[in-house]
PDB file of N, CA and C in Angstrom:
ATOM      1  N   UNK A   1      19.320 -21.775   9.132  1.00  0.00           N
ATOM      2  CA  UNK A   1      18.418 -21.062   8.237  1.00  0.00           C
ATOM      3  C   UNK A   1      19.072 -19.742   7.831  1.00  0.00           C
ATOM      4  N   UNK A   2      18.897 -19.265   6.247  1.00  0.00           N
ATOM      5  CA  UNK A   2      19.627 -18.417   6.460  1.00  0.00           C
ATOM      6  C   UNK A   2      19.132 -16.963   6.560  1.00  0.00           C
ATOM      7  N   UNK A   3      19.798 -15.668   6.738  1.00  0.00           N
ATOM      8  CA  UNK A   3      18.975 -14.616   7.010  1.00  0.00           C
ATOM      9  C   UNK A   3      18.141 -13.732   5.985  1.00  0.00           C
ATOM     10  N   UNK A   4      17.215 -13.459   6.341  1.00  0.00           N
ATOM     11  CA  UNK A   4      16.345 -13.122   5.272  1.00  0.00           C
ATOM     12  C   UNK A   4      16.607 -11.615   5.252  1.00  0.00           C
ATOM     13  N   UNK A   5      16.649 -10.733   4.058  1.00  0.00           N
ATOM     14  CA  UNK A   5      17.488  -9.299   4.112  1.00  0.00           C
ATOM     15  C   UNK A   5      16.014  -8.715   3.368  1.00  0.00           C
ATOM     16  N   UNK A   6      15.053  -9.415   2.791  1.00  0.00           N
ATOM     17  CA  UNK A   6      13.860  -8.724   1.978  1.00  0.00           C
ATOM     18  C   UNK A   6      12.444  -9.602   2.214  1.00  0.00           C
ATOM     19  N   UNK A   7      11.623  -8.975   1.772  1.00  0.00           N
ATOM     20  CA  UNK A   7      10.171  -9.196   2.204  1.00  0.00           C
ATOM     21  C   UNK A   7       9.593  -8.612   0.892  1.00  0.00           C
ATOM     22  N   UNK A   8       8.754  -9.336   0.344  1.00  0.00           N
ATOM     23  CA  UNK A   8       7.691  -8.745  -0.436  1.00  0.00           C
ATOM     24  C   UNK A   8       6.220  -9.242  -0.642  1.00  0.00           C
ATOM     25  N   UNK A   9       5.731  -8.154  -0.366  1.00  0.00           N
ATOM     26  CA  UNK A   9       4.058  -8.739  -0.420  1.00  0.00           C
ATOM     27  C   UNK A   9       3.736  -8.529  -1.786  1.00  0.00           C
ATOM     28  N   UNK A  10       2.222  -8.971  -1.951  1.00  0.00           N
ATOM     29  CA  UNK A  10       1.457  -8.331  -3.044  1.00  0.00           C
ATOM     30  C   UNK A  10       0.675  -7.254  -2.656  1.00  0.00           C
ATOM     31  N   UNK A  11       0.234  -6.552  -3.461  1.00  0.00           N
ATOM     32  CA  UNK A  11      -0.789  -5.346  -2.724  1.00  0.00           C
ATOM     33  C   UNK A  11      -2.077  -6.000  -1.972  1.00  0.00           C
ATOM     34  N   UNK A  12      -2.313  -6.891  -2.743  1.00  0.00           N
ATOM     35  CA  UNK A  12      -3.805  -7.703  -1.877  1.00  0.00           C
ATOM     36  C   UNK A  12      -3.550  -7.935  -0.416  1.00  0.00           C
ATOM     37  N   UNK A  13      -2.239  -8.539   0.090  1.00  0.00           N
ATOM     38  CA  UNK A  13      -1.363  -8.787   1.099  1.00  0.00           C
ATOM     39  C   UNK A  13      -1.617  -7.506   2.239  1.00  0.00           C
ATOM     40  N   UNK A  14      -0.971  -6.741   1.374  1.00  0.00           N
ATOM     41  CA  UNK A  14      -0.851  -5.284   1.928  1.00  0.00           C
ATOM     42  C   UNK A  14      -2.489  -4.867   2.727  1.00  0.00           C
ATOM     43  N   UNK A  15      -3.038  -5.035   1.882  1.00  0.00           N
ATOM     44  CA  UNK A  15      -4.660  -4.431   1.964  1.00  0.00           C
ATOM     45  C   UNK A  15      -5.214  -5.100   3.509  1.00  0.00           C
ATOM     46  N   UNK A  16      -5.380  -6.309   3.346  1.00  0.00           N
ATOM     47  CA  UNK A  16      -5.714  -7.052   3.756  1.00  0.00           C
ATOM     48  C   UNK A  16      -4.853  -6.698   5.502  1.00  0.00           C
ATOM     49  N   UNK A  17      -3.252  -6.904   5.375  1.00  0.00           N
ATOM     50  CA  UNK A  17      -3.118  -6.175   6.595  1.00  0.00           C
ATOM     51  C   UNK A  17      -3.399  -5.042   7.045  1.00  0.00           C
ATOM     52  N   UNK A  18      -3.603  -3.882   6.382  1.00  0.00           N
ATOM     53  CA  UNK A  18      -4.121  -2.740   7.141  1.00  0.00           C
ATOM     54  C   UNK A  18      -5.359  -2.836   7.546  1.00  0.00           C
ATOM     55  N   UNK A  19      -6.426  -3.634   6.563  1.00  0.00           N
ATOM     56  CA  UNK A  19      -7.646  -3.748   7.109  1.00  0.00           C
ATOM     57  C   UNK A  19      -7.625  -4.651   8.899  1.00  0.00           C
ATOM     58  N   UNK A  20      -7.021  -5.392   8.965  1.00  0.00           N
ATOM     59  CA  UNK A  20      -7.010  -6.175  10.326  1.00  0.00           C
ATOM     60  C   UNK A  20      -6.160  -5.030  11.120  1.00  0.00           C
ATOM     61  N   UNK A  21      -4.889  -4.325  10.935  1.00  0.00           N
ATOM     62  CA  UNK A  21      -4.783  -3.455  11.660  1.00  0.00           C
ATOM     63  C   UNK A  21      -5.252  -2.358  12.226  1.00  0.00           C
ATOM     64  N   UNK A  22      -5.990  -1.545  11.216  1.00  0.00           N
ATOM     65  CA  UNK A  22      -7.172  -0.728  11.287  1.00  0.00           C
ATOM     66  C   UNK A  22      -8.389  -0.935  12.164  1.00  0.00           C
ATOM     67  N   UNK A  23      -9.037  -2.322  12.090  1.00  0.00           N
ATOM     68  CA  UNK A  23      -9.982  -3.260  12.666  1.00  0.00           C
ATOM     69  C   UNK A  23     -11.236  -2.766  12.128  1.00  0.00           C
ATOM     70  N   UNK A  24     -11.017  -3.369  10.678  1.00  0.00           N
ATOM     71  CA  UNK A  24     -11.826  -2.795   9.869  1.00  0.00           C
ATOM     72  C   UNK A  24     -12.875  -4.080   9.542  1.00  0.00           C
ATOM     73  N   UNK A  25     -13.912  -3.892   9.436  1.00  0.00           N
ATOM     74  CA  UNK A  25     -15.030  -5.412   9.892  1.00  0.00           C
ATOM     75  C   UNK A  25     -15.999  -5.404   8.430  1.00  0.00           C
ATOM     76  N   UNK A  26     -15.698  -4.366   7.612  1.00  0.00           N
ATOM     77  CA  UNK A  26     -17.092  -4.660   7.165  1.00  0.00           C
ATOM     78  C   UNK A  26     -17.061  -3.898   5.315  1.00  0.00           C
ATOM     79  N   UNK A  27     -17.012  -3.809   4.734  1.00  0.00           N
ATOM     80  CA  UNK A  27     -17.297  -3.487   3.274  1.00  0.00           C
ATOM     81  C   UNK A  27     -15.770  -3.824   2.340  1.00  0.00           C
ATOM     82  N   UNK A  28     -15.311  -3.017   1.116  1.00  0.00           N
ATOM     83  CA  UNK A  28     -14.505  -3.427   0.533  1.00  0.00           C
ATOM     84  C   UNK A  28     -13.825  -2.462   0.380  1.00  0.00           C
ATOM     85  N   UNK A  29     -12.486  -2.805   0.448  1.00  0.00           N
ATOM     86  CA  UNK A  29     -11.241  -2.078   0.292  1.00  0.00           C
ATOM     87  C   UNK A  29     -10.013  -1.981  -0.615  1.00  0.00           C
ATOM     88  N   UNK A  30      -9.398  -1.064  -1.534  1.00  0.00           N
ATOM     89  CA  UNK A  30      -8.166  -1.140  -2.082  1.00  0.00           C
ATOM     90  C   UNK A  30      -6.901  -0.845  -2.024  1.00  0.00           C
ATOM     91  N   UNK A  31      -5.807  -0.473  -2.305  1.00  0.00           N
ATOM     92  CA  UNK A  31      -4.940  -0.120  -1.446  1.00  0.00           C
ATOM     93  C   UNK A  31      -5.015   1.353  -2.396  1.00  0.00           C
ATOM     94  N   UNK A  32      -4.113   2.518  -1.754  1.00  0.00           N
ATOM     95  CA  UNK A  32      -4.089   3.894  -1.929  1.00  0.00           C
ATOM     96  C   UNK A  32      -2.950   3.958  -1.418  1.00  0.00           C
ATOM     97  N   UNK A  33      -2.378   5.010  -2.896  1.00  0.00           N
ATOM     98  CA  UNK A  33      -0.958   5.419  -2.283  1.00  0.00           C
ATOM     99  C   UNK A  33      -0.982   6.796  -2.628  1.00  0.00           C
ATOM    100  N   UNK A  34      -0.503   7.743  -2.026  1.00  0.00           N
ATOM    101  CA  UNK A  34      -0.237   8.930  -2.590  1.00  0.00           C
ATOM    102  C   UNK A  34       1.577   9.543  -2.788  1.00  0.00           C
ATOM    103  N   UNK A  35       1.687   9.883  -3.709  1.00  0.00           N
ATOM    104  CA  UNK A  35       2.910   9.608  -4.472  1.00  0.00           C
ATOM    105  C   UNK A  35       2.862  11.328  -4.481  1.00  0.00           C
ATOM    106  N   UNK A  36       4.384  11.843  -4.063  1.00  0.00           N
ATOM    107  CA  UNK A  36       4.737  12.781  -4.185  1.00  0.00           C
ATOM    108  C   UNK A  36       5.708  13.352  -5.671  1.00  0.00           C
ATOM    109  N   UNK A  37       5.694  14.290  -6.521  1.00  0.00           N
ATOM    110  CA  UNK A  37       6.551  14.427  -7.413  1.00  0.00           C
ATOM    111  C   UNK A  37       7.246  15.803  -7.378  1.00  0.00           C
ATOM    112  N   UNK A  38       8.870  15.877  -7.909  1.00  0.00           N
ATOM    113  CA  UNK A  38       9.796  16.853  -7.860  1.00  0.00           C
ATOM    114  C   UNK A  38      10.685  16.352  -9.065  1.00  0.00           C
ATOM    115  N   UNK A  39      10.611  17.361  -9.761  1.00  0.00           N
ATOM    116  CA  UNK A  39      11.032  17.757 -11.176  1.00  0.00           C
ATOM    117  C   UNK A  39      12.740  18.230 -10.427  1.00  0.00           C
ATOM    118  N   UNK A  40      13.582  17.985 -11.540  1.00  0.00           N
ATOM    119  CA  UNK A  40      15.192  18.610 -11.221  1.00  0.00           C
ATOM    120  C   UNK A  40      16.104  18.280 -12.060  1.00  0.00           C
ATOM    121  N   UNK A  41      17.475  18.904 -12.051  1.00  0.00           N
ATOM    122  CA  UNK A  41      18.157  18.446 -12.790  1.00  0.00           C
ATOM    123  C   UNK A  41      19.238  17.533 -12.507  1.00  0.00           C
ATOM    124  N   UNK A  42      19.432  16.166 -13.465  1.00  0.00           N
ATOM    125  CA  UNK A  42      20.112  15.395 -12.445  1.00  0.00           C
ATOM    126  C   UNK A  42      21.195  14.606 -13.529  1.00  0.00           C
ATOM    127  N   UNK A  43      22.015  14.283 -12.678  1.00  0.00           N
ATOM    128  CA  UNK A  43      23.282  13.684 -13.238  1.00  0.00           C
ATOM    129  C   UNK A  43      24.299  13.603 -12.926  1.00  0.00           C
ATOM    130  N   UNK A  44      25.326  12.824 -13.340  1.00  0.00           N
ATOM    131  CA  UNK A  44      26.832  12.509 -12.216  1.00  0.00           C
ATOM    132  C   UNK A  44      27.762  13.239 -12.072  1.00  0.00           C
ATOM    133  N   UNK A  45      27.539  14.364 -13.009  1.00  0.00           N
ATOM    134  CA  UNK A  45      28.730  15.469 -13.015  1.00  0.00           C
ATOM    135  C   UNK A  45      27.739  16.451 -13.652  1.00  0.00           C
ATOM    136  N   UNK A  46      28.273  18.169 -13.024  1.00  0.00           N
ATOM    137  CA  UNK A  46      27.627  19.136 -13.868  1.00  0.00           C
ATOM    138  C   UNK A  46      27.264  19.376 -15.316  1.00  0.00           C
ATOM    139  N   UNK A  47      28.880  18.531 -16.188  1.00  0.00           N
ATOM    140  CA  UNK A  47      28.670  18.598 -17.176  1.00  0.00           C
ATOM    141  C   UNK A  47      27.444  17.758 -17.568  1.00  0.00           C
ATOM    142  N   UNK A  48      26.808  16.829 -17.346  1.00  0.00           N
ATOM    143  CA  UNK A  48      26.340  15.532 -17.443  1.00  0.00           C
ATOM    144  C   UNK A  48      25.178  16.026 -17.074  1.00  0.00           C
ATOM    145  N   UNK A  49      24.080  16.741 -16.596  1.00  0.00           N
ATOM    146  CA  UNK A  49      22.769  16.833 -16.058  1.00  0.00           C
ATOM    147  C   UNK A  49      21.990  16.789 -17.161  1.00  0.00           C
ATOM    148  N   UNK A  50      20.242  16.060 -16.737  1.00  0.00           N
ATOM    149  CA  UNK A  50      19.588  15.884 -17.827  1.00  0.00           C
ATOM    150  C   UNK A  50      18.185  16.307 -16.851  1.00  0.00           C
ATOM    151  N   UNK A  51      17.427  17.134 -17.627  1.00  0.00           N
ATOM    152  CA  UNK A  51      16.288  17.077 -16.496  1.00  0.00           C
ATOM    153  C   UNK A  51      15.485  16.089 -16.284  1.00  0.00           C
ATOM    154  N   UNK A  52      14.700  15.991 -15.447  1.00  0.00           N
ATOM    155  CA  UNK A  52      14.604  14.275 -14.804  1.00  0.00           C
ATOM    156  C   UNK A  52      12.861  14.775 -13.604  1.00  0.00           C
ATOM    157  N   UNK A  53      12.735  13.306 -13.046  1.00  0.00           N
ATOM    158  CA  UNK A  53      11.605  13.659 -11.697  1.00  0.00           C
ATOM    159  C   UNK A  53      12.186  12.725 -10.799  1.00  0.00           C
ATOM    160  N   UNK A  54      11.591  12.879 -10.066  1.00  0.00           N
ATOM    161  CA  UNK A  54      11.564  12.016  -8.722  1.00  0.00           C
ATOM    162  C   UNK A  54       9.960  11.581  -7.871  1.00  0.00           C
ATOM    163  N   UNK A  55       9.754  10.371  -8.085  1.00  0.00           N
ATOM    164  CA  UNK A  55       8.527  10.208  -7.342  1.00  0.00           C
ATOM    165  C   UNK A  55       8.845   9.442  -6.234  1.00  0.00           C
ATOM    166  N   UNK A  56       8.231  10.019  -5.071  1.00  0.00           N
ATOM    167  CA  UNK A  56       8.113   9.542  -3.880  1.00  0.00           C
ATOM    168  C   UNK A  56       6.663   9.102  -3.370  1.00  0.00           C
ATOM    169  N   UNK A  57       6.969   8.131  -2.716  1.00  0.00           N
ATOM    170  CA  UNK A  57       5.479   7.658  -1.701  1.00  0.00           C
ATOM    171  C   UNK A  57       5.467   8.725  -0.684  1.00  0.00           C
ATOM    172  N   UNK A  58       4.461   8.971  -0.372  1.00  0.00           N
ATOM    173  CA  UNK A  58       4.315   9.975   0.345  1.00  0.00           C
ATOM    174  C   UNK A  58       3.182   9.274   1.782  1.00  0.00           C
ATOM    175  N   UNK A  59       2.883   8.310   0.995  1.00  0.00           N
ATOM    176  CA  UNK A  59       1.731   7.514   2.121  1.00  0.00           C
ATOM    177  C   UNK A  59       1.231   6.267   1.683  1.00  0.00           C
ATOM    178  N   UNK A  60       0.780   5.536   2.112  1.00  0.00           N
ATOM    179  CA  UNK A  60      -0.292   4.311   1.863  1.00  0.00           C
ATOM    180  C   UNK A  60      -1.186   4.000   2.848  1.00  0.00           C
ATOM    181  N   UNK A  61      -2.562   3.779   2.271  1.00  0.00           N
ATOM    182  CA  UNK A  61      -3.642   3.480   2.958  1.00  0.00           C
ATOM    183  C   UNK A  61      -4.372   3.084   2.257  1.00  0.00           C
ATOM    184  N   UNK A  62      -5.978   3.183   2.783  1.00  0.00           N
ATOM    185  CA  UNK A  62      -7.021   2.273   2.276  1.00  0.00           C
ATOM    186  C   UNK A  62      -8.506   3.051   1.915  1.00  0.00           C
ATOM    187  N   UNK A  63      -8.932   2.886   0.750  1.00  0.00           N
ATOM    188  CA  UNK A  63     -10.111   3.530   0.144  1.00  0.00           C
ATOM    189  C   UNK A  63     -11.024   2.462  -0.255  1.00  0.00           C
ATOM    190  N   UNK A  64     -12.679   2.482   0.135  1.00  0.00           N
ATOM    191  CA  UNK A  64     -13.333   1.930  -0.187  1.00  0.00           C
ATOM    192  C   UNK A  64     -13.413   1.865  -1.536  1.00  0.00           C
ATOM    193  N   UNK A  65     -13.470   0.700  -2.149  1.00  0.00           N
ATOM    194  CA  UNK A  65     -13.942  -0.212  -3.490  1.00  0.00           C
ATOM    195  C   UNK A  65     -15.054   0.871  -4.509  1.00  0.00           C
ATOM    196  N   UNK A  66     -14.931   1.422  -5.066  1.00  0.00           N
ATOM    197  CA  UNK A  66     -16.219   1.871  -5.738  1.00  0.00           C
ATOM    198  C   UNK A  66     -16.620   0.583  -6.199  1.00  0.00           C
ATOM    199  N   UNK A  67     -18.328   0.311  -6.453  1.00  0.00           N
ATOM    200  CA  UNK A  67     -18.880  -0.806  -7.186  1.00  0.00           C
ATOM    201  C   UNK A  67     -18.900  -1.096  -8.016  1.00  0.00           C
ATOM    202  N   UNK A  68     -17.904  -0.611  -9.224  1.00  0.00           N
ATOM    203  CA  UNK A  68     -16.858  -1.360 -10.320  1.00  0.00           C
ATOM    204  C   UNK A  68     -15.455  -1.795 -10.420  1.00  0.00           C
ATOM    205  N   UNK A  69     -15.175  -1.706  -8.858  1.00  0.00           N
ATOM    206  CA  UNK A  69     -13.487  -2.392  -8.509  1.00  0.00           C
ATOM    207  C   UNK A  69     -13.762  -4.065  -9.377  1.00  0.00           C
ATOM    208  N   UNK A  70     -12.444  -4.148  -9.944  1.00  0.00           N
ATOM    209  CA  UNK A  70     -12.186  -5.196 -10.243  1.00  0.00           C
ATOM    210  C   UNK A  70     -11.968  -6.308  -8.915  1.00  0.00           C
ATOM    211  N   UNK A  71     -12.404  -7.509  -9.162  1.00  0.00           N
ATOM    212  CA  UNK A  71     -12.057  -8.526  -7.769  1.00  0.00           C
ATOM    213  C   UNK A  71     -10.892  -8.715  -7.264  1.00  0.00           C
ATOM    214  N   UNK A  72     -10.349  -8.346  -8.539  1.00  0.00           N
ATOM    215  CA  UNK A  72      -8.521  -8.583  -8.879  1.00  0.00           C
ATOM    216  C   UNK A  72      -8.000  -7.820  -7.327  1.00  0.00           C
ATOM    217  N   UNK A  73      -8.531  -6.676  -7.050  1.00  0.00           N
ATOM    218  CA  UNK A  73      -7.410  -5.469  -6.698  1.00  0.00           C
ATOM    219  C   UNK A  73      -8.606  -4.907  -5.054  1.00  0.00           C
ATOM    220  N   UNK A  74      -9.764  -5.693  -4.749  1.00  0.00           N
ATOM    221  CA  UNK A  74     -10.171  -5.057  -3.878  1.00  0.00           C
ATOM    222  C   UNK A  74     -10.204  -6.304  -2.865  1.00  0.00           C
ATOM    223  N   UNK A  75     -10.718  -6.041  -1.481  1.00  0.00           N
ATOM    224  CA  UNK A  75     -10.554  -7.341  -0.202  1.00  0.00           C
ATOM    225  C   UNK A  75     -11.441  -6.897   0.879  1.00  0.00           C
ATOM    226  N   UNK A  76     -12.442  -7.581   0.932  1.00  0.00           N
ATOM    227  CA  UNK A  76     -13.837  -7.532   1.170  1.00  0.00           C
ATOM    228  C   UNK A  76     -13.460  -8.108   2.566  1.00  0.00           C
ATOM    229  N   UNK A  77     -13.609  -6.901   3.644  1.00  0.00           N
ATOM    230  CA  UNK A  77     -13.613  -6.825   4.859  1.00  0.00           C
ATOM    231  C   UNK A  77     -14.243  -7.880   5.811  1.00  0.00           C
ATOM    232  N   UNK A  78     -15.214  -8.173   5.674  1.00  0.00           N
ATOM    233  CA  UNK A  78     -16.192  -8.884   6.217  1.00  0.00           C
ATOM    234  C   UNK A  78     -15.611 -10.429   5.762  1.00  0.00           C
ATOM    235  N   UNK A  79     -14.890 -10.696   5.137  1.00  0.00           N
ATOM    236  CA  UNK A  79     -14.264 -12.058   4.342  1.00  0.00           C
ATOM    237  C   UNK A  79     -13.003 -11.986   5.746  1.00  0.00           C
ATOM    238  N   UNK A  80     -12.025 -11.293   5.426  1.00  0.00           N
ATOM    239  CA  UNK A  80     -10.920 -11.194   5.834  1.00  0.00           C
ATOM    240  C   UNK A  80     -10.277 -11.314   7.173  1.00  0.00           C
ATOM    241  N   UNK A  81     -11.744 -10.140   7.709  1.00  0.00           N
ATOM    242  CA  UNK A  81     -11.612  -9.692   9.411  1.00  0.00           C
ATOM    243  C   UNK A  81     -12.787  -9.416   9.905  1.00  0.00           C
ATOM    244  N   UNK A  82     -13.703 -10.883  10.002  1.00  0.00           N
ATOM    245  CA  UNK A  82     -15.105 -10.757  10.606  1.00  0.00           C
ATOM    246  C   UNK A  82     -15.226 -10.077  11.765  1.00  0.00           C
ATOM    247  N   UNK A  83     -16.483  -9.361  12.223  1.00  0.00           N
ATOM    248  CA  UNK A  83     -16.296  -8.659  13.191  1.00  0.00           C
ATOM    249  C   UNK A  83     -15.957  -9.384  14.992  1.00  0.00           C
ATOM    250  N   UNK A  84     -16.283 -10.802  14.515  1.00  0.00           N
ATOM    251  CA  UNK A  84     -15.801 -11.367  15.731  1.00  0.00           C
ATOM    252  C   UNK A  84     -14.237 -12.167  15.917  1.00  0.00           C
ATOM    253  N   UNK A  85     -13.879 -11.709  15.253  1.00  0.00           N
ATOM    254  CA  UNK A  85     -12.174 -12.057  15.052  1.00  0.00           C
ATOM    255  C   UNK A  85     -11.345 -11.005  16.502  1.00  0.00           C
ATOM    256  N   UNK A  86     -10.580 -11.923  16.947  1.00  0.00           N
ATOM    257  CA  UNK A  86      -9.628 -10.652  17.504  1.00  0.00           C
ATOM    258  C   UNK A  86      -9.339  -9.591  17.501  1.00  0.00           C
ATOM    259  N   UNK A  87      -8.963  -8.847  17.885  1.00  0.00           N
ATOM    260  CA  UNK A  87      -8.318  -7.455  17.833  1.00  0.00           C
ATOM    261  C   UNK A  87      -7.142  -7.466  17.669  1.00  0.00           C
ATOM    262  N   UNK A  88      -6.294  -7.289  17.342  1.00  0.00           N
ATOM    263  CA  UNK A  88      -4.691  -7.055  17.027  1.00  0.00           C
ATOM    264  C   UNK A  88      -3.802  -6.177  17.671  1.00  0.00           C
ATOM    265  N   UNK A  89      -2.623  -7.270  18.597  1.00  0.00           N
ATOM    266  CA  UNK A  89      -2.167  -6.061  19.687  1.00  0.00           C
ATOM    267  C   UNK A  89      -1.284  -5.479  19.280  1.00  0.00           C
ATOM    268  N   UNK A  90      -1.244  -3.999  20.135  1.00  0.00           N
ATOM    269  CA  UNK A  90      -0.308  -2.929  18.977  1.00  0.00           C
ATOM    270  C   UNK A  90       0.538  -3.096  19.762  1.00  0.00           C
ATOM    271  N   UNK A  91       1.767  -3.163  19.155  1.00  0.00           N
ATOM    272  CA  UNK A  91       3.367  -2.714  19.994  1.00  0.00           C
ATOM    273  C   UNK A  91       3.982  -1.494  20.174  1.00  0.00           C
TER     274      UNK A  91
END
């Protein structure tokens, strides 16, 4: 088999695991990122700079659904990770 070098989820994916990691049992959730930004000047040589940004993740987590989330993009706790489901062991 050969070695796998990447992984990609979807955000629903994503959601859905923090909610079971969290041990989250009960309403609806989306994913949340908070994104850091820094303005600069950038380019491969001095002569060459163009001003530019840089966005960084700064975090990801989970915010309840307001009651016009699309179905598309939210993951309804109580579906996912009933409250009598396991607990999830931490390493």
């Amino acid at each position: 088999m050969p070695e796998v070098n990447q992984l990609f989820f979807k955000h629903k994916e994503i959601v859905e695991l923090l909610i079971k990691q969290a041990g989250i049992h009960e309403g609806k959730w989306v994913l949340a990122m908070n994104f850091g930004l820094s303005a600069g000047n950038f380019g491969p040589t001095l002569d060459q700079l163009n001003p530019g940004a840089v966005v960084a993740v700064l975090g990801i987590g989970l915010n309840r659904a307001p009651p016009d989330t699309p179905d598309a993009v939210q993951v309804d706790a109580s579906v996912i990770n009933p409250a009598g489901a396991k607990p999830r062991k931490r390493s």
